[in-house]
Every structure is written in structure tokens, then in C-alpha cells.
Protein backbone atom coordinates (compact mmCIF):
# COMPACT_ATOMS: atom_id res chain seq x y z
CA UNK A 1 -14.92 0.38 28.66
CA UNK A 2 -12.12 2.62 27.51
CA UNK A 3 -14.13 4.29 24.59
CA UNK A 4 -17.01 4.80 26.99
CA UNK A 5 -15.12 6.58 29.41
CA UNK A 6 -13.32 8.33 26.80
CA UNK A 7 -16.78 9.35 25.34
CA UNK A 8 -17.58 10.42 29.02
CA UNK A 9 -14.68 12.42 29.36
CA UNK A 10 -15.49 14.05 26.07
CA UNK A 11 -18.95 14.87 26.60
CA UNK A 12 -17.81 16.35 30.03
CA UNK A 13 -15.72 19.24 28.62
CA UNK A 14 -18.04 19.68 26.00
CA UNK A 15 -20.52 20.95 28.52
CA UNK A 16 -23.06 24.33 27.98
CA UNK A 17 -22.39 27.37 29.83
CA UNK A 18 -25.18 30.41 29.73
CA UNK A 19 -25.36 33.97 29.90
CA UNK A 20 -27.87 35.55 31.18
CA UNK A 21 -28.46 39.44 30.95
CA UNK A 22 -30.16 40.94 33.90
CA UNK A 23 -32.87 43.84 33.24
CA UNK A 24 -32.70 44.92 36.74
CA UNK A 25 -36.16 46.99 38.15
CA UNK A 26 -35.38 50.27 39.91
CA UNK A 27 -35.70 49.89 43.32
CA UNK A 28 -38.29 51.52 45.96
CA UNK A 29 -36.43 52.68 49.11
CA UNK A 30 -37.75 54.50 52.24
CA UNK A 31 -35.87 57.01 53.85
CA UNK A 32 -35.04 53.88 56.45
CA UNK A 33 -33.47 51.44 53.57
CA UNK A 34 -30.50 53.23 53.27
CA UNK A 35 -27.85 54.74 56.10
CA UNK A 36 -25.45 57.40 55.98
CA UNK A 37 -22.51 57.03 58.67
CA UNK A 38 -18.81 58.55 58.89
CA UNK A 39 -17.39 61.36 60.40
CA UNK A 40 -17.81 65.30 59.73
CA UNK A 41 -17.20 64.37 55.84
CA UNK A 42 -20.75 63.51 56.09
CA UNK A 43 -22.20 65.14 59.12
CA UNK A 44 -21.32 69.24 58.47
CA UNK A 45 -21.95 68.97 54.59
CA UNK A 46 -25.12 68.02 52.72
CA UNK A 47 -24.07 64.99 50.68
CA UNK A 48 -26.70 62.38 52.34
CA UNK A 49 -29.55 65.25 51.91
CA UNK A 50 -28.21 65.77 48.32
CA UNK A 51 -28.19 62.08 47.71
CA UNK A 52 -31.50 61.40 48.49
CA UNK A 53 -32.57 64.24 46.13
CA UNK A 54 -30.77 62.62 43.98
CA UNK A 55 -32.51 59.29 44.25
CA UNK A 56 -35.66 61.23 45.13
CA UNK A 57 -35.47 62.64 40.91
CA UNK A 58 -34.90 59.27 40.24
CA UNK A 59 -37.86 57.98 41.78
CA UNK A 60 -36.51 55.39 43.97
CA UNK A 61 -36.55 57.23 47.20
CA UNK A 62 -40.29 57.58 47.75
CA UNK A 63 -41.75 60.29 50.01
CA UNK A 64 -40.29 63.53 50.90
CA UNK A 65 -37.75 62.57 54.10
CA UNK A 66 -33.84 61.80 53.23
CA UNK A 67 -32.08 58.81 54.11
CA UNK A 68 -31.55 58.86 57.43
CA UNK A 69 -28.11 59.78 58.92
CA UNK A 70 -26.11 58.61 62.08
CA UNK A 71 -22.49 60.60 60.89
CA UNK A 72 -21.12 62.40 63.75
CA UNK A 73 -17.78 64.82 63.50
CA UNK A 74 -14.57 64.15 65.39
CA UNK A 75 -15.20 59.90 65.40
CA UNK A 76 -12.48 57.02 64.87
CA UNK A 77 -13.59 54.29 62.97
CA UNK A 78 -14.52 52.37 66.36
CA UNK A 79 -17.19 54.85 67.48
CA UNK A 80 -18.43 55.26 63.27
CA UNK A 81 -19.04 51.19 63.63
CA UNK A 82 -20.63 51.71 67.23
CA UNK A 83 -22.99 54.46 65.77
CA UNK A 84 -23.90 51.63 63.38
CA UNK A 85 -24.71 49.23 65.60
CA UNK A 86 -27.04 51.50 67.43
CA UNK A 87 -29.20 52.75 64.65
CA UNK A 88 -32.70 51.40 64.71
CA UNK A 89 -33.86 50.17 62.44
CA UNK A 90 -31.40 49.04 60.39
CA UNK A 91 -30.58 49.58 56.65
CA UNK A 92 -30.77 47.54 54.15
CA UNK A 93 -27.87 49.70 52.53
CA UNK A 94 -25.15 52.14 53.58
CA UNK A 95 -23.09 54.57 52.32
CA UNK A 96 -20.09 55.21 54.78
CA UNK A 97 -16.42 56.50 55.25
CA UNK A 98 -14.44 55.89 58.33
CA UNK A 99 -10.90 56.46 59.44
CA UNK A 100 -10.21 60.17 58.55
CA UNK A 101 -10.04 60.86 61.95
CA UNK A 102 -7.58 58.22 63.18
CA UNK A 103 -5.52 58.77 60.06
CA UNK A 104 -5.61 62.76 61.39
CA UNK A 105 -4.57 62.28 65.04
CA UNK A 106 -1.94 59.09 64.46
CA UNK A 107 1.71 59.12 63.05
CA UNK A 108 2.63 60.01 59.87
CA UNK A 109 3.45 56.91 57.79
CA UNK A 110 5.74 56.75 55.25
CA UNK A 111 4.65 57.14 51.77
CA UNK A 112 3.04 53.62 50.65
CA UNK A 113 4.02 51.86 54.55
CA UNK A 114 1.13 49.35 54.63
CA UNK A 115 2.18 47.91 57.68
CA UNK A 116 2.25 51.25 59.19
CA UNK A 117 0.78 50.94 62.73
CA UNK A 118 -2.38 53.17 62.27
CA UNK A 119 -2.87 51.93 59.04
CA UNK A 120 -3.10 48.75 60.68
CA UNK A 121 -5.09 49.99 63.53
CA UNK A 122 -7.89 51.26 60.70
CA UNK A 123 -7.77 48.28 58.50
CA UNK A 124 -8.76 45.79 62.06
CA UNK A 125 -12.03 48.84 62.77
CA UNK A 126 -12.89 48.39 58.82
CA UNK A 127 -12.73 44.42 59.12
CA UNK A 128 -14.93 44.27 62.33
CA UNK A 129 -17.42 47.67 61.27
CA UNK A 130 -17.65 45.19 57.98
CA UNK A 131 -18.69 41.95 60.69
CA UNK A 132 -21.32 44.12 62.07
CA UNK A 133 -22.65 44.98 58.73
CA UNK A 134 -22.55 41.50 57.76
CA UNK A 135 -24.62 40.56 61.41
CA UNK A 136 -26.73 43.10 61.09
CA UNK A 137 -27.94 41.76 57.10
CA UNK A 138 -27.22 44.82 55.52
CA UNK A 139 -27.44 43.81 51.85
CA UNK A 140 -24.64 45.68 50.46
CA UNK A 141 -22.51 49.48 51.04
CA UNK A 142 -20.28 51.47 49.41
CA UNK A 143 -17.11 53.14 50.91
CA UNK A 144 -15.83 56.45 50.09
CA UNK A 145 -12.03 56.75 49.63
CA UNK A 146 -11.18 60.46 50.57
CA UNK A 147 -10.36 63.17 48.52
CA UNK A 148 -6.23 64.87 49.21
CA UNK A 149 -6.35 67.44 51.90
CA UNK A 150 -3.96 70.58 50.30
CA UNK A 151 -3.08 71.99 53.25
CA UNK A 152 -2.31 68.81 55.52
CA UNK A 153 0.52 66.82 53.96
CA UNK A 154 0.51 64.35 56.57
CA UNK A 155 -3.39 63.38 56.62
CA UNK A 156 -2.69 63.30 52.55
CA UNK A 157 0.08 60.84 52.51
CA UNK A 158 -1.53 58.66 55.50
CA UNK A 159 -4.78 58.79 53.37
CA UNK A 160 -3.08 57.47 49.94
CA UNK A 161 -2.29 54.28 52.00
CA UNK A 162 -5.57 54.00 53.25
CA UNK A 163 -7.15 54.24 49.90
CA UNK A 164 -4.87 51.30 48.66
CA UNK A 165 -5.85 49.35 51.80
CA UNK A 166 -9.46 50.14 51.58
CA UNK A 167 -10.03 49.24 47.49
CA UNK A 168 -8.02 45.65 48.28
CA UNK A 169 -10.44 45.08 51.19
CA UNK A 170 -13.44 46.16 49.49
CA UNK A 171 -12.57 44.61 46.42
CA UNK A 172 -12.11 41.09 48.41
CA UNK A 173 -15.00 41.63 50.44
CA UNK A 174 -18.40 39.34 49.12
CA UNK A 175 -20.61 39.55 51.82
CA UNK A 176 -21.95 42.08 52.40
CA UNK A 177 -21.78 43.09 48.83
CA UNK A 178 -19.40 46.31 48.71
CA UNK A 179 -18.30 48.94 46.23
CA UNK A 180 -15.61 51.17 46.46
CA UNK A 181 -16.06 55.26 45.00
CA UNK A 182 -12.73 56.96 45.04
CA UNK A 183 -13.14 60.53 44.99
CA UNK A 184 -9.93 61.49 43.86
CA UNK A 185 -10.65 61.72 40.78
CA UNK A 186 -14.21 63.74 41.75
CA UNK A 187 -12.16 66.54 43.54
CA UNK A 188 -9.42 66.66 40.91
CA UNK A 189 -8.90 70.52 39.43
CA UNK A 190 -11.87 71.34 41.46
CA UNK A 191 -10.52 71.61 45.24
CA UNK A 192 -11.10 75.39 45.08
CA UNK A 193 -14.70 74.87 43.66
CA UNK A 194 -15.58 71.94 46.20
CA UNK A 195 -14.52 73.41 49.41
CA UNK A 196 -14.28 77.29 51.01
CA UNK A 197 -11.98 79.55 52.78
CA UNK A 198 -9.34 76.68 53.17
CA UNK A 199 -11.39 74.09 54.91
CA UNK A 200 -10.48 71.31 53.00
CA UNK A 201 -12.43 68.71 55.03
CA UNK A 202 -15.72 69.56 54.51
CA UNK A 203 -16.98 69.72 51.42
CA UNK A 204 -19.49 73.11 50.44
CA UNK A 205 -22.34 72.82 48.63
CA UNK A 206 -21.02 72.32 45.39
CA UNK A 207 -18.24 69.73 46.62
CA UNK A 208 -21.69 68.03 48.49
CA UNK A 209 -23.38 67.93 45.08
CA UNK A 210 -20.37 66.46 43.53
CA UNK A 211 -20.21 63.82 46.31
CA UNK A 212 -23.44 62.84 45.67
CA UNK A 213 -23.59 62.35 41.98
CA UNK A 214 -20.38 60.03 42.31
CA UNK A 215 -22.06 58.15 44.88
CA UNK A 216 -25.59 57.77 43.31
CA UNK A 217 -23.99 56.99 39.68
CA UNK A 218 -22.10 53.99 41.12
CA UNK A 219 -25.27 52.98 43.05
CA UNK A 220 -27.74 53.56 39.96
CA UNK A 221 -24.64 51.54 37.61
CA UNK A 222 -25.54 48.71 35.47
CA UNK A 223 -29.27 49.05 35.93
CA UNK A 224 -29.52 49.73 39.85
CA UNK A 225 -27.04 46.36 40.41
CA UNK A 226 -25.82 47.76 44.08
CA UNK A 227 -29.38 46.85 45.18
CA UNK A 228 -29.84 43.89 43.32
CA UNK A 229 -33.28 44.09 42.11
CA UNK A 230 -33.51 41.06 39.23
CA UNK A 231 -36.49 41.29 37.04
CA UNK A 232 -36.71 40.04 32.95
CA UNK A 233 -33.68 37.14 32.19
CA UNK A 234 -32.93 36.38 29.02
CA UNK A 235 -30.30 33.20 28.09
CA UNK A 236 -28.53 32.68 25.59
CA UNK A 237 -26.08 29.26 25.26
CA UNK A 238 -22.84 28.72 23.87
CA UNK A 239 -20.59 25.53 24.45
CA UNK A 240 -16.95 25.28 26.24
CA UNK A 241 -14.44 22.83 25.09
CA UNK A 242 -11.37 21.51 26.79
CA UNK A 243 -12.24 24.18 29.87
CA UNK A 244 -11.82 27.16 27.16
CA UNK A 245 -14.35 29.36 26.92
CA UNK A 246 -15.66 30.69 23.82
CA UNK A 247 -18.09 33.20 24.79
CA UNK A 248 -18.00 37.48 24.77
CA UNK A 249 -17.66 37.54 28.44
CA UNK A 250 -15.69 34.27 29.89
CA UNK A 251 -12.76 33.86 27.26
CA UNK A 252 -10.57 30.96 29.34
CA UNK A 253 -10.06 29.50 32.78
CA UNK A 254 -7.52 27.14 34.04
CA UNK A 255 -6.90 25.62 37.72
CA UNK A 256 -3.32 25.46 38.96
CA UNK A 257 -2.04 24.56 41.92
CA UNK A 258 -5.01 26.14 43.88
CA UNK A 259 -5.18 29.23 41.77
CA UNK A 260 -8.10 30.01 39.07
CA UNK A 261 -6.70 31.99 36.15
CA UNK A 262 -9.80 33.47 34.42
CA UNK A 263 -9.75 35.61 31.35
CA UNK A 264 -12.77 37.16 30.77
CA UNK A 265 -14.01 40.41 28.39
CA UNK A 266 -15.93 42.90 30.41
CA UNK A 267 -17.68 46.32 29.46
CA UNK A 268 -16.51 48.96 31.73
CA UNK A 269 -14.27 48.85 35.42
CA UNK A 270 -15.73 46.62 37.52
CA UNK A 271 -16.35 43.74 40.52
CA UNK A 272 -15.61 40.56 39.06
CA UNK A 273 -17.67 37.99 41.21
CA UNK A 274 -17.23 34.69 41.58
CA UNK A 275 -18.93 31.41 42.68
CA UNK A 276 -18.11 27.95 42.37
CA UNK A 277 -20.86 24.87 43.38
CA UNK A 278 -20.76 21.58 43.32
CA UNK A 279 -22.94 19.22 41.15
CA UNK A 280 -25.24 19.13 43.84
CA UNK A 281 -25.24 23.08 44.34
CA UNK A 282 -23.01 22.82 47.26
CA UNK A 283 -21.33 26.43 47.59
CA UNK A 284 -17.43 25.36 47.98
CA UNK A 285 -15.95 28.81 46.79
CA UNK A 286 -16.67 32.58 46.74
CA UNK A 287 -14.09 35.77 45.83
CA UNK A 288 -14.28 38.96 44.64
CA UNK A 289 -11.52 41.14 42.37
CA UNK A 290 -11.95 43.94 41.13
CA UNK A 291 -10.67 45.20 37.66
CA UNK A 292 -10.08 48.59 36.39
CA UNK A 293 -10.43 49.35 32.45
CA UNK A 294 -12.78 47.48 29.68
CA UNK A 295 -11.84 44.72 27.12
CA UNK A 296 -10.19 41.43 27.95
CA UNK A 297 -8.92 41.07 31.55
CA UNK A 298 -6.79 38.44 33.75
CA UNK A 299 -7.94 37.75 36.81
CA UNK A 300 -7.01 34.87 39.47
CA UNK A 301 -8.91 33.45 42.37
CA UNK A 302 -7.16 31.77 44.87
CA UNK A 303 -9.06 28.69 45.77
CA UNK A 304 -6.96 26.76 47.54
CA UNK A 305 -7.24 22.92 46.31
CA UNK A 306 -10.51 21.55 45.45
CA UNK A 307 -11.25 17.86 45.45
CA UNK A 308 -11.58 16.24 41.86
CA UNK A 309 -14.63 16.45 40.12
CA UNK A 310 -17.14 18.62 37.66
CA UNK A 311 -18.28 22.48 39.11
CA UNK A 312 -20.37 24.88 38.21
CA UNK A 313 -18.10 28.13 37.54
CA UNK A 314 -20.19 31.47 38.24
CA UNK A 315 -18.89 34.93 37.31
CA UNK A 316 -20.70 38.30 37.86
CA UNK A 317 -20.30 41.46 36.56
CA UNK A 318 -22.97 43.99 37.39
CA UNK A 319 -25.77 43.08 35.34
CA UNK A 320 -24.23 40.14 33.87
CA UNK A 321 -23.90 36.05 34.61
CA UNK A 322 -22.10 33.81 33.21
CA UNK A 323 -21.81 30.24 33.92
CA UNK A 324 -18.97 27.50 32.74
CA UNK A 325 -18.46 23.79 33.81
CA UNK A 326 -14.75 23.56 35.54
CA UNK A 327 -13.26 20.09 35.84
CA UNK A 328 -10.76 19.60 38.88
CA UNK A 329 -8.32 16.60 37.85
């Protein structure tokens, strides 16, 4: 009995795990599939029209309308979420900011204050404008973090915080699916270029344009993933031993004390999604992290404790699944 357990025990971390590479089709939207929303960021520049021409060129806007827009200036996160929930019909997708305004008219925080009270106050409208996105099954959105604003040194520091709140939350947020385009790094060296005669809310036509591309690269990434539009899979299978990985993409994983530790390799900055099943396919499990940079990466899921037993481990990365058994002592 001993040597057939031991032989079960054996065979059990020698399980397969496969990757499979995702050729994703581009996607066919109407000018109803996807939703622009925020404040006067979006509604007194032309980034939604210049995203659609965008996707337009690209083919996967089809017709000659743009995606439709419900942005309207002066608005707190509570009414941006409210002009949400009105629009008829609704998306499938969104592309949204929210909070400039309540950052604007609020206290100034101290540099890096998370806990600061309108920080706070904006994180709670982000969490339920998310709930409503998430009723309304909207398949995914991306959030814009905000560029600096040069001549408004409180708004600027206020909005630093908020960008660190905003990539945690949207970086932990799974459902709907969510990515995160920072535009600091857009607007960099080019504030004079991107806006005119000191209004450095509202983007011109060239900061618009700039907008845009960000936006519709990260949505086009990794073979139109945002939309998740699977077509051709090809697998490939490699073997695990002793809960190691030996693959290119999942190099190791080990549960602690209701913690996975997962080192995996990964191509370029990305969401690291993951899904753990049961043997039955019982979902017990989902989390999102987010890692910046290429090559091998550490990342940990907290799990909380999971009963004993054999799951299936599922990590994606854009285009990219991979699959590993994970044994729970």
C-alpha cells in the first residue's frame, strides 16, 4: 500500500501543464460597442473622435460614426458613473477617467497621503462606477491616469496619489477586465506641444492625437487581447515536477500560509491573471497583479487557505495561457 501511494504521490507532481498561444482575430465594433465617459478631459478635446479614427484605419470600427460619447465637463466621479448608467445601449467596452474634478475642488493632500479624505472619497466612486460596469456586463475598460497639470501644484500632487490608488485598483480588479494607461509618460517633454495658451486641462489637437494612440496601442496590444477575441490555439506540453515549473513562461510556484508565490518569465509589462479550479472545474480563486518590466518576475496571490487537494493553476498574460497542477498539502 505504501509504494502505491508513494507511486500516486509521484505521478501527481509529475503532472502536464500546457501553453497555449492565442492568435487573437481583430475585432468588429460599432460605434455602440465601445463608450467614452469622464469629464472635460474627454468632452472639450477630440480624443474619442480621434480614437475611433484610429480604430476606424485599423478596420475594427466599421462604418463612418465614432464611438459614442457620454463625457460631460465640470463632473465628480459620482455624476461620470451616473452618466454611465444612463447610456442606452450599453457598451460592451469603455474607455473612461474620473475624479479630476473632485481631486480639483477638495483639499490638498499631502504628497503620497493615501488615506487622504478625498482620495478616499474617489477611490469609494471608482469601486461602485466599477459595480455598475460589472452589472451592466461591460466586458472590459481601460482607465486613464492623468497627465501633471504645470500650473496647479495642488491638482498635481492630489493627482500623483490618485494615480497610485487607481493602478493598485485596476491592477486588482478581474471582472470587468481592466487596464490601466498612464499618461505621464505620453505628456512628458511635450506639455507645450499637447496643450495651448496655458490650459493645461484640455488637451489640443495634437495632445488629443497623442491620447489616442496611447489608448488604442494598449487596446490593439498582444493581438487585440482587451477585447478578447480567441481564434487559432496552438499547445504545446511540458511536465512540472515537485510543483516547479520548467516552462518559458511559469518558472516556480509555491503555497504558503495562504499566499501563492509565482515566478514566471513574461515578454513585455503586463496583467498577470490568475485562476485556480478544482478537479471538477470548480472556480475557487481569481486575482490580478500587474507587473512592470520583461524577463523573470515574482509575483504573489493571496489566496487565503485552500482545502487540501490537486488544482488546476491558470495564468494569463495577454495572449498567453499557461496551465500547472498545484497540490495543497
Amino acid at each position: 500500500m505504501h509504494n502505491l501511494t508513494s507511486c500516486f504521490v509521484k505521478m501527481t507532481f509529475a503532472c502536464l501543464f500546457m501553453v497555449f498561444t492565442m492568435y487573437a482575430q481583430k475585432p468588429q465594433l460599432t460605434e455602440n460597442d465601445l463608450l467614452c465617459n469622464g469629464e472635460s478631459f474627454f468632452e472639450m478635446t477630440q480624443i474619442c473622435s480621434e480614437l475611433s479614427k484610429l480604430a476606424r484605419e485599423d478596420g475594427v470600427l466599421t462604418g463612418n460614426k465614432n464611438f459614442k460619447q457620454v463625457a460631460a465637463s465640470g463632473q465628480p466621479i459620482s455624476v461620470i458613473t451616473n452618466n454611465f448608467v444612463k447610456a442606452n445601449p450599453k457598451p460592451k467596452y469603455v474607455v473612461t477617467d474620473g475624479g479630476g474634478i473632485d481631486l480639483m475642488m477638495g483639499a490638498t493632500c499631502q504628497a503620497g497621503d493615501k488615506n487622504c479624505s478625498i482620495i478616499k472619497t474617489c477611490k469609494e466612486g471608482l469601486e461602485k462606477y466599477i459595480g455598475e460596469m460589472k452589472k451592466a456586463n461591460v466586458k472590459a475598460f481601460l482607465w486613464m491616469g492623468y497627465p501633471e497639470v504645470p500650473n496647479n501644484q495642488k491638482l498635481t500632487v492630489n493627482q500623483a496619489i490618485w494615480t497610485e490608488v487607481t493602478k493598485e485598483l485596476i491592477a486588482n480588479t478581474t471582472e470587468p477586465k481592466a487596464i490601466y494607461v498612464d499618461l505621464l509618460p505620453v505628456f512628458k517633454g511635450h506639455y507645450n506641444e499637447y496643450f495651448s495658451n496655458g490650459d493645461y486641462l484640455h488637451p489640443n489637437l495634437n495632445g488629443s492625437k497623442a491620447v489616442a494612440k496611447a489608448f488604442w496601442d494598449a487596446l490593439k496590444a498582444d493581438d487585440y487581447a482587451f477585447f478578447d477575441t480567441i481564434g487559432k490555439v496552438s499547445i504545446s506540453k511540458q511536465t512540472i515536477n515537485n510543483n516547479q515549473v520548467v516552462s518559458g513562461h511559469i518558472l516556480g510556484q509555491e503555497m504558503k500560509n495562504g499566499n501563492l508565490s509565482m515566478s514566471l518569465f513574461v515578454g513585455q509589462s503586463s496583467d498577470i491573471k490568475l485562476r485556480l479550479t478544482t478537479a471538477s472545474g470548480r472556480s475557487v480563486f481569481t486575482g490580478q497583479r500587474y507587473v512592470t518590466g520583461s524577463g523573470k518576475q515574482n509575483v504573489v496571490f493571496q489566496t487565503g487557505r485552500l482545502a487540501r487537494g490537486v488544482y488546476c493553476c491558470e495564468i494569463r498574460t495577454g495572449k498567453q495561457i499557461s496551465q500547472s497542477t498545484l497540490l495543497v498539502h
